[in-house]
PDB file of N, CA and C in Angstrom:
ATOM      1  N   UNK A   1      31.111  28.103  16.793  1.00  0.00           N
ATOM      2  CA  UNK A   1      30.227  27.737  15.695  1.00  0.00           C
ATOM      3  C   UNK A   1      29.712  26.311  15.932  1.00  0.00           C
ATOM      4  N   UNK A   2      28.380  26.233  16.001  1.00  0.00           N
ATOM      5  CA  UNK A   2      28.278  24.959  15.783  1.00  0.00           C
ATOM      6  C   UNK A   2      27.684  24.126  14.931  1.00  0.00           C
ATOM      7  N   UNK A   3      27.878  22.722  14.843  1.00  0.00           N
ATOM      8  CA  UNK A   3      27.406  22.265  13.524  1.00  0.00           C
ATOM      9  C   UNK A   3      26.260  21.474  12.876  1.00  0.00           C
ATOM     10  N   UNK A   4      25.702  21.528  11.762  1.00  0.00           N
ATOM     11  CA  UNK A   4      24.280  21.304  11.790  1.00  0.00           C
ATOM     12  C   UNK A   4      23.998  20.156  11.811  1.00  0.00           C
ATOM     13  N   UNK A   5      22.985  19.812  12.342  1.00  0.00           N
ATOM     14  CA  UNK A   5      22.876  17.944  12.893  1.00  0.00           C
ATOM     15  C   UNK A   5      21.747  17.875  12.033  1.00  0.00           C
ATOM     16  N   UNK A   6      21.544  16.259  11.647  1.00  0.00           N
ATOM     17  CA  UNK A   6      20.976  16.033  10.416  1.00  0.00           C
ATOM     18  C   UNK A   6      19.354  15.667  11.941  1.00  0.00           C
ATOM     19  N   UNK A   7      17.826  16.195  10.554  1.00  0.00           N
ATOM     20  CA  UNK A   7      17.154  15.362  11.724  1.00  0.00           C
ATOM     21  C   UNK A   7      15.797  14.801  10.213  1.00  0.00           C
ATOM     22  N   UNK A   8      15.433  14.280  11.310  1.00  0.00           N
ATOM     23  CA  UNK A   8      13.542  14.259  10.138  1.00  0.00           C
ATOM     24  C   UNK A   8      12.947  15.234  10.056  1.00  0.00           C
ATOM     25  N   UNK A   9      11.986  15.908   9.620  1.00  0.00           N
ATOM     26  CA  UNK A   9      11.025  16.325   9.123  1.00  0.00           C
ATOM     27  C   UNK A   9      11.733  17.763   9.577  1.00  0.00           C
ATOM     28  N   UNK A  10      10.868  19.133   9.964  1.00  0.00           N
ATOM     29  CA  UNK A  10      10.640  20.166  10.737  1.00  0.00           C
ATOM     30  C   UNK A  10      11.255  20.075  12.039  1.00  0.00           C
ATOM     31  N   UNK A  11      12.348  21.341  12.825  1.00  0.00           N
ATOM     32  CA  UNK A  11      12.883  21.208  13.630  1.00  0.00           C
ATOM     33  C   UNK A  11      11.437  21.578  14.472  1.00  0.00           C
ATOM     34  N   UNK A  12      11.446  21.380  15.688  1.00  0.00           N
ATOM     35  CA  UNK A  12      10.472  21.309  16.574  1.00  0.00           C
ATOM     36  C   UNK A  12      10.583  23.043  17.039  1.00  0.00           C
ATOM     37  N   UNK A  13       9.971  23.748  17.441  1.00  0.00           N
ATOM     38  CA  UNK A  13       9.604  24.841  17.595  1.00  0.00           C
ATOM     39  C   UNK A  13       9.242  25.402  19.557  1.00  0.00           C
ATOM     40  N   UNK A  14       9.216  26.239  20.296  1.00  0.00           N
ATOM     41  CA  UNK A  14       9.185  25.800  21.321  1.00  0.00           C
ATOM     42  C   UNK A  14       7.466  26.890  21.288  1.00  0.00           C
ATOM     43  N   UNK A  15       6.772  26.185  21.721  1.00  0.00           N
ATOM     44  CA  UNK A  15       5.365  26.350  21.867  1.00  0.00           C
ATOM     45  C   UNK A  15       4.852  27.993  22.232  1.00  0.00           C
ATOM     46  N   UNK A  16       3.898  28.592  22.193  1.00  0.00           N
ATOM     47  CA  UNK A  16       4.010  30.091  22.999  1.00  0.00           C
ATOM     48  C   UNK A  16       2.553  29.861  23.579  1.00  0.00           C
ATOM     49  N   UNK A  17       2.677  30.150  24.887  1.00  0.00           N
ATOM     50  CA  UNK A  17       1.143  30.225  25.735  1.00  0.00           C
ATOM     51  C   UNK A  17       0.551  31.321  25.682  1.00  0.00           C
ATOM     52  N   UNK A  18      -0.552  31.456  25.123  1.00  0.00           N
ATOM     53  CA  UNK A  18      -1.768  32.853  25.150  1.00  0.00           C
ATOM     54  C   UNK A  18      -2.478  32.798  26.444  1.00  0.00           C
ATOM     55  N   UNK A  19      -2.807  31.737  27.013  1.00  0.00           N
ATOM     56  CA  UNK A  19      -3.887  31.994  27.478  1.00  0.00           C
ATOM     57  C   UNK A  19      -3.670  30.842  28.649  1.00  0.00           C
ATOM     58  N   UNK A  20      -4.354  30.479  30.355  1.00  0.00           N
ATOM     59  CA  UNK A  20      -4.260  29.779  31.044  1.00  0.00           C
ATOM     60  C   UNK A  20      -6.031  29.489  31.448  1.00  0.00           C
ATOM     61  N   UNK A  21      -6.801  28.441  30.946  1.00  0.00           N
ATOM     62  CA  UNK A  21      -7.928  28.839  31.771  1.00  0.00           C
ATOM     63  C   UNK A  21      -8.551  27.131  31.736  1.00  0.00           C
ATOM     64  N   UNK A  22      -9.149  26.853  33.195  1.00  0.00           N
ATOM     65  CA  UNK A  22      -9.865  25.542  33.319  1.00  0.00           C
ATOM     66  C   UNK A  22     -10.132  24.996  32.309  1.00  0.00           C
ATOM     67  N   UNK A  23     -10.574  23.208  31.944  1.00  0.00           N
ATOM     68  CA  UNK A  23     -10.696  22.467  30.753  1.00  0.00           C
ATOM     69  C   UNK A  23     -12.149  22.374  31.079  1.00  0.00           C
ATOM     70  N   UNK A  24     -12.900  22.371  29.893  1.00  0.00           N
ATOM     71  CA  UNK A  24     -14.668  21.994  29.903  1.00  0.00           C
ATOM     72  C   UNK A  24     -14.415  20.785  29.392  1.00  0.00           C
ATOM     73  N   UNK A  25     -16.156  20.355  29.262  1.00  0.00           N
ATOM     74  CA  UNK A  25     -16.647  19.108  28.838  1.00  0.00           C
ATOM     75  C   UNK A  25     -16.168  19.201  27.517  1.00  0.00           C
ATOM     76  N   UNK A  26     -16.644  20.166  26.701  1.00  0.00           N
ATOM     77  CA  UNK A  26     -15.897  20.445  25.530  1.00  0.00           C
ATOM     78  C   UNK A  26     -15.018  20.190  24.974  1.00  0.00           C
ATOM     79  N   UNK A  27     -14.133  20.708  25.734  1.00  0.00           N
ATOM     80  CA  UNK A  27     -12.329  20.061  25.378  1.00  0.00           C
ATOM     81  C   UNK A  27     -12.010  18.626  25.649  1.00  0.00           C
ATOM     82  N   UNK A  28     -12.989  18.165  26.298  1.00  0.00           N
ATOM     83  CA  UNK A  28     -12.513  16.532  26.560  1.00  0.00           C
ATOM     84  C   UNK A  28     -12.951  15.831  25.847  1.00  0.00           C
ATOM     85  N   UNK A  29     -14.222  16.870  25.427  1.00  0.00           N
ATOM     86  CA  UNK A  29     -14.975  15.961  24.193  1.00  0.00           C
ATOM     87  C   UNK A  29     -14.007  15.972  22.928  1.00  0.00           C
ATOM     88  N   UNK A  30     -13.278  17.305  22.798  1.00  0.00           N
ATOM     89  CA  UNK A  30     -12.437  17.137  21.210  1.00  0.00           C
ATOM     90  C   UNK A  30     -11.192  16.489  21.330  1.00  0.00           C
ATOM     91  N   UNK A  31     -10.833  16.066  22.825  1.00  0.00           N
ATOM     92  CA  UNK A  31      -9.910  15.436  22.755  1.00  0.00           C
ATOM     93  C   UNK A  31      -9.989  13.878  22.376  1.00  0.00           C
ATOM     94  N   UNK A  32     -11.140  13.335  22.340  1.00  0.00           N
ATOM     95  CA  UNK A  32     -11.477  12.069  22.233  1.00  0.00           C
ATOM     96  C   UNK A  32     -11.495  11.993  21.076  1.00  0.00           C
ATOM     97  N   UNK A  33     -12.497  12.939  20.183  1.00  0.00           N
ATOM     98  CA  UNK A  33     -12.388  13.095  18.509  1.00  0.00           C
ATOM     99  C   UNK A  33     -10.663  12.228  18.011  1.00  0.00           C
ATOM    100  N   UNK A  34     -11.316  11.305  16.782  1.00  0.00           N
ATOM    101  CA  UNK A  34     -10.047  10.727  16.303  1.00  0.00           C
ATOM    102  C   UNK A  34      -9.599  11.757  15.238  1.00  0.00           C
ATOM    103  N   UNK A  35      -8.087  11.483  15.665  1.00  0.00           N
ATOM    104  CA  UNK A  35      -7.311  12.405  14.839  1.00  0.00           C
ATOM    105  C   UNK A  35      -7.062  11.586  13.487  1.00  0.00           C
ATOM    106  N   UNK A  36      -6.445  12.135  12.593  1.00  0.00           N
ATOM    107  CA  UNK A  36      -5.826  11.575  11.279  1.00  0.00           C
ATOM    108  C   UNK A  36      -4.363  11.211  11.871  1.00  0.00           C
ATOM    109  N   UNK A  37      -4.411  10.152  10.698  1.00  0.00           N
ATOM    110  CA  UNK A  37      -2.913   9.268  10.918  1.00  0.00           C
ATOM    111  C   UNK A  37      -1.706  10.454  10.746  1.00  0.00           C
ATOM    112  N   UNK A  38      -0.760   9.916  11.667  1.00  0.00           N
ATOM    113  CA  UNK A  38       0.668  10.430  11.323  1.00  0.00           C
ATOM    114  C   UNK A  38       1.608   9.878  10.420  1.00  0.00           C
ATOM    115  N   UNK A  39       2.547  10.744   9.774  1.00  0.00           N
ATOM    116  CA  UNK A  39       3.717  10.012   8.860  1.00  0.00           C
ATOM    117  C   UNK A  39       2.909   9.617   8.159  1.00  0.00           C
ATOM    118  N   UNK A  40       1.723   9.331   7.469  1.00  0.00           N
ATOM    119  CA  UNK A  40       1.537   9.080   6.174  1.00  0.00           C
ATOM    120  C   UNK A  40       1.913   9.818   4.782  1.00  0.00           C
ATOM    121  N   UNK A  41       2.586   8.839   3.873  1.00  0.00           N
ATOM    122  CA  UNK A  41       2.936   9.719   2.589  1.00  0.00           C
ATOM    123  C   UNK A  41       1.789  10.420   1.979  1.00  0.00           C
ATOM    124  N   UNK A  42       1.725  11.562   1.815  1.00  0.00           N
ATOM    125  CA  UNK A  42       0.962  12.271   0.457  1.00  0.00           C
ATOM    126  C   UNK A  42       0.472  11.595  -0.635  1.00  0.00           C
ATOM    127  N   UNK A  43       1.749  11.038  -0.851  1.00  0.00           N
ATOM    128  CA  UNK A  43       0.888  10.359  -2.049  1.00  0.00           C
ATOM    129  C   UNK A  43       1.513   9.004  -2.136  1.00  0.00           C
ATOM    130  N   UNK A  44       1.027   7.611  -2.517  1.00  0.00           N
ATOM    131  CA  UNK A  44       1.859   6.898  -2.766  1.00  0.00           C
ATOM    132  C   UNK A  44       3.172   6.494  -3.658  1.00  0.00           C
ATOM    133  N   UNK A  45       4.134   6.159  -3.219  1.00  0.00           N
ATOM    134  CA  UNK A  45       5.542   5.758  -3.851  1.00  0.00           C
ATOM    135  C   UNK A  45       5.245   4.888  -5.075  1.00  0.00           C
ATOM    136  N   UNK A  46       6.292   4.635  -5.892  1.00  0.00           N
ATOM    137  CA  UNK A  46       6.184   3.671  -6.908  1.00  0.00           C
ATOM    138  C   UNK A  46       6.083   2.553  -6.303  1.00  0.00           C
ATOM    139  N   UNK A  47       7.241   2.582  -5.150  1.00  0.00           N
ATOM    140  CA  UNK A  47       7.610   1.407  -4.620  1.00  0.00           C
ATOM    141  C   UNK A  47       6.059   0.399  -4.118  1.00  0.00           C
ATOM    142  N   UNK A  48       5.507   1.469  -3.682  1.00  0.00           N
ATOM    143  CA  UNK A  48       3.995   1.409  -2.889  1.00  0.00           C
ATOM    144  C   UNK A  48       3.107   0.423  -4.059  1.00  0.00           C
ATOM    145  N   UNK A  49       2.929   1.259  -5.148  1.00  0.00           N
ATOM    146  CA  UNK A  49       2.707   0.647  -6.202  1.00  0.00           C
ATOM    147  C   UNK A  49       3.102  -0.646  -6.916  1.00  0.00           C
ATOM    148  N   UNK A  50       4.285  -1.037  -6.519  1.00  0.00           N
ATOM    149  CA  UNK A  50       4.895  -1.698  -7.231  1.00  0.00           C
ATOM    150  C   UNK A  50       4.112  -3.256  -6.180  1.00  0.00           C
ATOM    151  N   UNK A  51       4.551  -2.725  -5.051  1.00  0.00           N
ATOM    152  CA  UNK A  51       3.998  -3.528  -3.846  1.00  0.00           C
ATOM    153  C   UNK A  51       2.461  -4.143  -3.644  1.00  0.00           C
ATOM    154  N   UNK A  52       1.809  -3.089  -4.470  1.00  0.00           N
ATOM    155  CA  UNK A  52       0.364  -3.821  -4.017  1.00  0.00           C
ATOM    156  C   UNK A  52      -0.235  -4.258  -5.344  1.00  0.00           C
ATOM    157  N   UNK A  53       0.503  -4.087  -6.522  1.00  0.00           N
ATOM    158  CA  UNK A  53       0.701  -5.158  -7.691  1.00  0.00           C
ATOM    159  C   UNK A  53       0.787  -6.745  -7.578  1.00  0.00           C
ATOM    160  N   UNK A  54       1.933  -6.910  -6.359  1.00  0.00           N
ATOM    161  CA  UNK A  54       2.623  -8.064  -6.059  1.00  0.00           C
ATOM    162  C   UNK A  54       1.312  -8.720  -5.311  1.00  0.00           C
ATOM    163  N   UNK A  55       0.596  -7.808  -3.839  1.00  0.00           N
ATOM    164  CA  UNK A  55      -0.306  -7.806  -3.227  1.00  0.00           C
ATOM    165  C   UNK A  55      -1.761  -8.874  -3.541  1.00  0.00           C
ATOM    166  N   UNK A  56      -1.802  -7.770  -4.723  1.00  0.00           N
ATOM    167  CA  UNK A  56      -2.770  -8.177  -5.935  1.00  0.00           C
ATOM    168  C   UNK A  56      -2.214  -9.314  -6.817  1.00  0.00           C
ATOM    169  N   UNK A  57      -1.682  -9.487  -6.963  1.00  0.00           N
ATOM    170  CA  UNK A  57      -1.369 -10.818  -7.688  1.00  0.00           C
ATOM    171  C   UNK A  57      -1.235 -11.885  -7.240  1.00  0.00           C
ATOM    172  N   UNK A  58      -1.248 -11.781  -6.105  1.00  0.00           N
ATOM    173  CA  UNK A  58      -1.502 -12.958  -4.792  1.00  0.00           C
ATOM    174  C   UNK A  58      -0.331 -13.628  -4.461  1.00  0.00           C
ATOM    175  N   UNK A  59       0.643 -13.501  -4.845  1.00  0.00           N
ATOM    176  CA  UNK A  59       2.101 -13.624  -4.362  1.00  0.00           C
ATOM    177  C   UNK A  59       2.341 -13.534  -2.758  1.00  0.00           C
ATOM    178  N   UNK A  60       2.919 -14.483  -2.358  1.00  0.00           N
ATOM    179  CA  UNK A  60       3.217 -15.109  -0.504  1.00  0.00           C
ATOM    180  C   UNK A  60       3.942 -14.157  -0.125  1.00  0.00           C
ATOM    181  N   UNK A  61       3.481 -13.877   1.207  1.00  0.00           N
ATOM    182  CA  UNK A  61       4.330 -12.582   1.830  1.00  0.00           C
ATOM    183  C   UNK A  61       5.951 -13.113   1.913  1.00  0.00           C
ATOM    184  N   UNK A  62       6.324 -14.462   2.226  1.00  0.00           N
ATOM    185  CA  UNK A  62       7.469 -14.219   1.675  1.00  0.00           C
ATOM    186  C   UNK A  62       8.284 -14.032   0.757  1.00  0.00           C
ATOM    187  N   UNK A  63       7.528 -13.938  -0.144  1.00  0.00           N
ATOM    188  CA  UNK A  63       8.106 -14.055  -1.828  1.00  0.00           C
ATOM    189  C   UNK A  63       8.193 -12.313  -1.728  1.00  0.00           C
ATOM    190  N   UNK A  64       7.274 -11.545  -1.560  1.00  0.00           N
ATOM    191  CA  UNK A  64       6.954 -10.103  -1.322  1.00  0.00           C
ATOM    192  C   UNK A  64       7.976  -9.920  -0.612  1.00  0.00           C
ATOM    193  N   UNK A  65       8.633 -10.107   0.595  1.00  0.00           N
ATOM    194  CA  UNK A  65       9.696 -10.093   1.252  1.00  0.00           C
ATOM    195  C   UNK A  65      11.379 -10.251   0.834  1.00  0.00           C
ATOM    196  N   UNK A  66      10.685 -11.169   0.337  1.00  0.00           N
ATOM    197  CA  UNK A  66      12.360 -11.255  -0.663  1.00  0.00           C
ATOM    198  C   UNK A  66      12.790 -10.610  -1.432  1.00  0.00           C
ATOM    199  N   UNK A  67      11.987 -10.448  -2.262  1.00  0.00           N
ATOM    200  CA  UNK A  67      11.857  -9.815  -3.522  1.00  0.00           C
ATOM    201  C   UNK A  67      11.807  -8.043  -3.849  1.00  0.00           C
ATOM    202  N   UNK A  68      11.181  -7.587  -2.408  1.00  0.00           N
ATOM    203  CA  UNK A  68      11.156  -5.819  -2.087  1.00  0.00           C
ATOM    204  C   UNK A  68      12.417  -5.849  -1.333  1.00  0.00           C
ATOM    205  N   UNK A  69      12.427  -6.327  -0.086  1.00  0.00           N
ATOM    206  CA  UNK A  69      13.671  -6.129   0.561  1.00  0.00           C
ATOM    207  C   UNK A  69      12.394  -5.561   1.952  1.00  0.00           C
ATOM    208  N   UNK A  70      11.040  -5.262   2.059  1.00  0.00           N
ATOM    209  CA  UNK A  70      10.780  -4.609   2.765  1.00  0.00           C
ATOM    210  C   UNK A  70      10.633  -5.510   4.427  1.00  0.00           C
ATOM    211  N   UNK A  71      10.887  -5.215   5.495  1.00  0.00           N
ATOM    212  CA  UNK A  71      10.355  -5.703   6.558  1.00  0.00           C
ATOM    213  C   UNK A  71       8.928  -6.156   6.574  1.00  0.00           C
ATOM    214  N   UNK A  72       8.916  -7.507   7.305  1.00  0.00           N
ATOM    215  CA  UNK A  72       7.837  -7.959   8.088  1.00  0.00           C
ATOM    216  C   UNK A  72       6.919  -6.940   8.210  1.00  0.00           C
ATOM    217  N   UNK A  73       7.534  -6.469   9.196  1.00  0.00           N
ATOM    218  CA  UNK A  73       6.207  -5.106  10.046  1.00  0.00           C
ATOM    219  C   UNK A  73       6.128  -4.192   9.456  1.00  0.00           C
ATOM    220  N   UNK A  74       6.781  -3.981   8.526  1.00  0.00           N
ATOM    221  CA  UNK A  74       6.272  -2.876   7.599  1.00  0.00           C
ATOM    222  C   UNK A  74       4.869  -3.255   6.543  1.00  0.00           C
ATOM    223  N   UNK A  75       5.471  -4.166   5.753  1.00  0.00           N
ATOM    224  CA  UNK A  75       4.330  -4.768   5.008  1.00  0.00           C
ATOM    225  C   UNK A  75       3.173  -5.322   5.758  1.00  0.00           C
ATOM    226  N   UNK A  76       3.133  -5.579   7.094  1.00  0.00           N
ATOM    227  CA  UNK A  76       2.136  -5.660   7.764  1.00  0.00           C
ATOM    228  C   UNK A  76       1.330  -4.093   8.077  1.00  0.00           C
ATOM    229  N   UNK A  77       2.072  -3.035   8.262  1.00  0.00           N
ATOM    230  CA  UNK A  77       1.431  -1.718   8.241  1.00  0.00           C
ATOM    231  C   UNK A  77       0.828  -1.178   7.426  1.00  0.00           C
ATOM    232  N   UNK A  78       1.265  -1.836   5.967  1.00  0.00           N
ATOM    233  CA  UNK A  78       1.009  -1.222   5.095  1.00  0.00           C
ATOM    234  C   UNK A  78      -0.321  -1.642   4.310  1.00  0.00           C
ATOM    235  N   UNK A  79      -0.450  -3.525   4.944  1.00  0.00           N
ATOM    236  CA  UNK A  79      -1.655  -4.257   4.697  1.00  0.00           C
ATOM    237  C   UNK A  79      -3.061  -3.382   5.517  1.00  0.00           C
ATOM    238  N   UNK A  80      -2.322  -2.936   6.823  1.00  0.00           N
ATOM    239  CA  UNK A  80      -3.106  -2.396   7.502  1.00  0.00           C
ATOM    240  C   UNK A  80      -4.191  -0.865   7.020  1.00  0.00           C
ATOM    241  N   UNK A  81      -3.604  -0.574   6.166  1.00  0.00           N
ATOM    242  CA  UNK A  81      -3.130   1.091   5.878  1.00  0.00           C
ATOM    243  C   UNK A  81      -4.649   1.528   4.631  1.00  0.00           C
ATOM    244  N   UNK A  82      -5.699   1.973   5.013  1.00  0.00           N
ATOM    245  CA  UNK A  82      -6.943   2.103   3.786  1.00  0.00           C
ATOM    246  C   UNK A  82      -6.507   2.465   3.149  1.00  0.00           C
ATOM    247  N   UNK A  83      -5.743   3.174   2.667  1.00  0.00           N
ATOM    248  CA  UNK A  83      -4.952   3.799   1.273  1.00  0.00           C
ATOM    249  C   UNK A  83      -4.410   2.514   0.630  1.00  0.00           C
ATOM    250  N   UNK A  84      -3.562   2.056   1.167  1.00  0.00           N
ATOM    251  CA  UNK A  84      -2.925   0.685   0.156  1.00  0.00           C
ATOM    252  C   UNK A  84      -4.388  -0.379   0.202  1.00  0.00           C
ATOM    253  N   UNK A  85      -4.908  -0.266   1.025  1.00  0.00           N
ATOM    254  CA  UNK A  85      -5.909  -1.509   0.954  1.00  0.00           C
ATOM    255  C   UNK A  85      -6.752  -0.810  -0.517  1.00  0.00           C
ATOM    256  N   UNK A  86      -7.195  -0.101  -0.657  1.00  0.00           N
ATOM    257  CA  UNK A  86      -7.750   0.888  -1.613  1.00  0.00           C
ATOM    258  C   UNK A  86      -6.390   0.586  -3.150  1.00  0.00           C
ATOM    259  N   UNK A  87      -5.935   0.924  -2.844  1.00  0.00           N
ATOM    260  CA  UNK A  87      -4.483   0.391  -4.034  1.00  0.00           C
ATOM    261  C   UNK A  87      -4.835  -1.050  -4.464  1.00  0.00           C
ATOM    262  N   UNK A  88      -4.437  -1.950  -3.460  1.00  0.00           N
ATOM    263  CA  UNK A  88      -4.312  -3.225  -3.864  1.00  0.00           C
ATOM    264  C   UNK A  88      -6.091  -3.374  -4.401  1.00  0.00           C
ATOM    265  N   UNK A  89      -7.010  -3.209  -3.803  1.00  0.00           N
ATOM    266  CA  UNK A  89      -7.976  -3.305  -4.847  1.00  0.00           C
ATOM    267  C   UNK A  89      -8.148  -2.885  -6.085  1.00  0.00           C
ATOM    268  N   UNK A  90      -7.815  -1.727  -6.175  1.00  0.00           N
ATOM    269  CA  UNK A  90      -7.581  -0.940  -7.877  1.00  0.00           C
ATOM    270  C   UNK A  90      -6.646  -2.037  -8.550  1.00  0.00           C
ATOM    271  N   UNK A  91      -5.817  -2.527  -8.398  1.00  0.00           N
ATOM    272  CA  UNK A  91      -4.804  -3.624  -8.851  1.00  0.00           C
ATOM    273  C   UNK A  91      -5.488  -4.710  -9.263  1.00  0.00           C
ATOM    274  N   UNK A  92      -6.096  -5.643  -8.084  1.00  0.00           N
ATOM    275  CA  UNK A  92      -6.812  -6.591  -8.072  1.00  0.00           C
ATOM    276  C   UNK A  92      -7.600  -6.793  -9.201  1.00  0.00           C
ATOM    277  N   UNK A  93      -8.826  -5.487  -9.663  1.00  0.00           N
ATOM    278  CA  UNK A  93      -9.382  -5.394 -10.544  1.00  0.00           C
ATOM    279  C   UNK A  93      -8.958  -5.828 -11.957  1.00  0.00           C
ATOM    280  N   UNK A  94      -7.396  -4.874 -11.698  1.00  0.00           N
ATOM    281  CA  UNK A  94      -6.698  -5.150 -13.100  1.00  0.00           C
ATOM    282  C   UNK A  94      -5.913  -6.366 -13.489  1.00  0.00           C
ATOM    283  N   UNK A  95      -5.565  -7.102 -12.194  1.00  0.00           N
ATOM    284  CA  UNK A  95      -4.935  -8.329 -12.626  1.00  0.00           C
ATOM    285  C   UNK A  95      -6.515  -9.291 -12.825  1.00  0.00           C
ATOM    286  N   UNK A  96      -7.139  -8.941 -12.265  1.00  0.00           N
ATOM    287  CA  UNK A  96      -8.504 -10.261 -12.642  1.00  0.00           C
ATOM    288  C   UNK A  96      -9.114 -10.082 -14.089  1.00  0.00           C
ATOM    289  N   UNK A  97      -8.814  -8.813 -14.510  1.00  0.00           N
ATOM    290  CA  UNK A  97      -8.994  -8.280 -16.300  1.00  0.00           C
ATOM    291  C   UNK A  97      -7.793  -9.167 -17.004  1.00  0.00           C
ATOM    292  N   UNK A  98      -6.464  -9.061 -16.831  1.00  0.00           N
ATOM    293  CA  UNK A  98      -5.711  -9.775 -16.766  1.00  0.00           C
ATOM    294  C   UNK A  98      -5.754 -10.848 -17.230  1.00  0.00           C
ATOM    295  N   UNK A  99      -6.103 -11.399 -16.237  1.00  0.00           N
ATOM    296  CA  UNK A  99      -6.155 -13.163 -15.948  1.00  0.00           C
ATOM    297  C   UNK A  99      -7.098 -13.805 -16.601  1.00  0.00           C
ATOM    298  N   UNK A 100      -8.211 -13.317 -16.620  1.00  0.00           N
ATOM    299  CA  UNK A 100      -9.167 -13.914 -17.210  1.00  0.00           C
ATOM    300  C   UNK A 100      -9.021 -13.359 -18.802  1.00  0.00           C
ATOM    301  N   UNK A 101      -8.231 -12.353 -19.371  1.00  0.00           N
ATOM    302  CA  UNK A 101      -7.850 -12.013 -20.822  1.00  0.00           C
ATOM    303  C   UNK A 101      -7.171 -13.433 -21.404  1.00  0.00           C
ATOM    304  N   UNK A 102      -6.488 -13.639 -20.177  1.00  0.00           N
ATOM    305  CA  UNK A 102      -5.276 -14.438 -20.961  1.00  0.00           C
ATOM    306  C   UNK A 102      -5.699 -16.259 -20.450  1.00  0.00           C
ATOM    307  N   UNK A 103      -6.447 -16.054 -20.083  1.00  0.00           N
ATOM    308  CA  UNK A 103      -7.506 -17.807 -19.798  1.00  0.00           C
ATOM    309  C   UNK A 103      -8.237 -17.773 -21.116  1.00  0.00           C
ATOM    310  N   UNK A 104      -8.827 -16.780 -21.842  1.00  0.00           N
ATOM    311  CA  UNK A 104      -9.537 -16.810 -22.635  1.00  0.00           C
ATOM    312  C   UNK A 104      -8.664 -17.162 -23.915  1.00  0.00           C
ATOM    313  N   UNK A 105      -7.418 -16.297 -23.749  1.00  0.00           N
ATOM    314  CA  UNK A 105      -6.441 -16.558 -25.020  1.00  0.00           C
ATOM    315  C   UNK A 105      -6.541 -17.996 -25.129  1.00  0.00           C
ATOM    316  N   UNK A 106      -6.092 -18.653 -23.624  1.00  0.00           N
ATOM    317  CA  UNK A 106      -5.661 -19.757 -23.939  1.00  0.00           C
ATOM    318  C   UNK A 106      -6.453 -20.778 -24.190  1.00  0.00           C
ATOM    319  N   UNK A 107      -7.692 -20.630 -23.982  1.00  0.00           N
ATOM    320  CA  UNK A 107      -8.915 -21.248 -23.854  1.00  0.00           C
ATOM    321  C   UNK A 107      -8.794 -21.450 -25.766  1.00  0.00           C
ATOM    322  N   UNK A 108      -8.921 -20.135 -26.277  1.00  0.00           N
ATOM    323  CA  UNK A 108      -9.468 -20.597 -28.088  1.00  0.00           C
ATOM    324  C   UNK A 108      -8.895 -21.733 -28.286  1.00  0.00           C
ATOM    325  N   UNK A 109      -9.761 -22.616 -29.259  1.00  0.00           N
ATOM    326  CA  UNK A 109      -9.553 -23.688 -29.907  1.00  0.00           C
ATOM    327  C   UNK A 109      -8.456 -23.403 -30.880  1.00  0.00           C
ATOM    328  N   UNK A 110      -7.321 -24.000 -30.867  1.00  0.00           N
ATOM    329  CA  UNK A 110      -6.341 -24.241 -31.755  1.00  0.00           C
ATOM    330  C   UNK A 110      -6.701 -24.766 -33.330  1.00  0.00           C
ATOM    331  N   UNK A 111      -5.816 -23.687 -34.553  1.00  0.00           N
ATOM    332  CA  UNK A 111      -6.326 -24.574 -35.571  1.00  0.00           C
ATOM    333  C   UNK A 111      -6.133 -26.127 -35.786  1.00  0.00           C
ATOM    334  N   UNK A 112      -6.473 -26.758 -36.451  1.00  0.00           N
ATOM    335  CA  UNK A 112      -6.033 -27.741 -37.174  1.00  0.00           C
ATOM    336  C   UNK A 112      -4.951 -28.281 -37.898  1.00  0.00           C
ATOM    337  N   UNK A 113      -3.759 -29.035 -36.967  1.00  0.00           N
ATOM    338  CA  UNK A 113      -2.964 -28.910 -37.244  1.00  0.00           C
ATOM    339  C   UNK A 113      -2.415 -30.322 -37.770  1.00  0.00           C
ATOM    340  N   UNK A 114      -2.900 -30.908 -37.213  1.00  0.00           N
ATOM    341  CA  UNK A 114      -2.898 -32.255 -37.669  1.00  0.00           C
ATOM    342  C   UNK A 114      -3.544 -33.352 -38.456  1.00  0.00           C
ATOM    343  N   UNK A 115      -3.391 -33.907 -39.523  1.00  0.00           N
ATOM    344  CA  UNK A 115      -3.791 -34.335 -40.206  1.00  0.00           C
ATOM    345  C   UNK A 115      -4.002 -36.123 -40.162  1.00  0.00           C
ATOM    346  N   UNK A 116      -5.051 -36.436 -40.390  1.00  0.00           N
ATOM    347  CA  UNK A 116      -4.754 -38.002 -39.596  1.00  0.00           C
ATOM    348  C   UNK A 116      -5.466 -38.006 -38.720  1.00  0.00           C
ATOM    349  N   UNK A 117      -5.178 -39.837 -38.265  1.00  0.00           N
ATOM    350  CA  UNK A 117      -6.346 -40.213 -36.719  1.00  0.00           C
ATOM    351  C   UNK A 117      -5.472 -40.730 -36.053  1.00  0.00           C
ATOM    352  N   UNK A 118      -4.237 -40.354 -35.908  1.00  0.00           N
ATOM    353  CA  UNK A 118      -3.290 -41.210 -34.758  1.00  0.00           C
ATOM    354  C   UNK A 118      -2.956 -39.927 -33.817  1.00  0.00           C
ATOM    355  N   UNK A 119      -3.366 -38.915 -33.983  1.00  0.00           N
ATOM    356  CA  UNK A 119      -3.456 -37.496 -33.023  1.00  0.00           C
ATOM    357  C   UNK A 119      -1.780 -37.917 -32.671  1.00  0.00           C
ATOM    358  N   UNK A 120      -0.937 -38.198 -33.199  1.00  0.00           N
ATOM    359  CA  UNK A 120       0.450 -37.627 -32.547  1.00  0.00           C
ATOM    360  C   UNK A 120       1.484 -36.685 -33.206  1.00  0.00           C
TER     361      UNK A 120
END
């Protein structure tokens, strides 16, 4: 009996050949065609989310680092990645709604609180 070994994804499968025949221009042409990325998630994580919040809020990659726990080169992949770049803009939007909500709060003129001309 033997025993089941842990792996990633889909065990690999062993291929079946139909057919043997010379390569055309054709095939070299679709081999050049760019493929779609590998290992990308379906959909993004919270974590993902949580990340391009931080992104968007303009927080120092080492602070982002500390604070996720995530690697260097990861968060560099992930800067890389149109999906999160696409994220952190949707974010961006909302922290600059944000920011400028709460500049404005702080902006209103305060009542009158003081009475007198020695303003202390």
């Amino acid at each position: 009996m033997t025993q089941p070994t842990l792996h990633r994804g889909k065990l690999a499968k062993t291929p079946k050949v139909v057919g043997v025949r010379p390569l055309t221009r054709e095939d070299m042409l679709a081999l050049q065609a760019k493929r779609p990325p590998q290992n990308r998630p379906k959909a993004m994580r919270e974590t993902h989310h949580r990340l391009a919040r931080m992104v968007a809020a303009g927080f120092r990659t080492e602070e982002i680092l500390r604070l996720t726990g995530y690697s260097y080169n990861r968060l560099l992949q992930l800067r890389h990645d149109p999906a999160f770049c696409e994220l952190v803009a949707a974010y961006k939007d909302k922290v600059d709604e944000a920011t400028s909500g709460a500049w404005m709060s702080f902006a209103k003129p305060l009542p009158q609180t003081c009475s007198g001309g020695n303003g202390r």
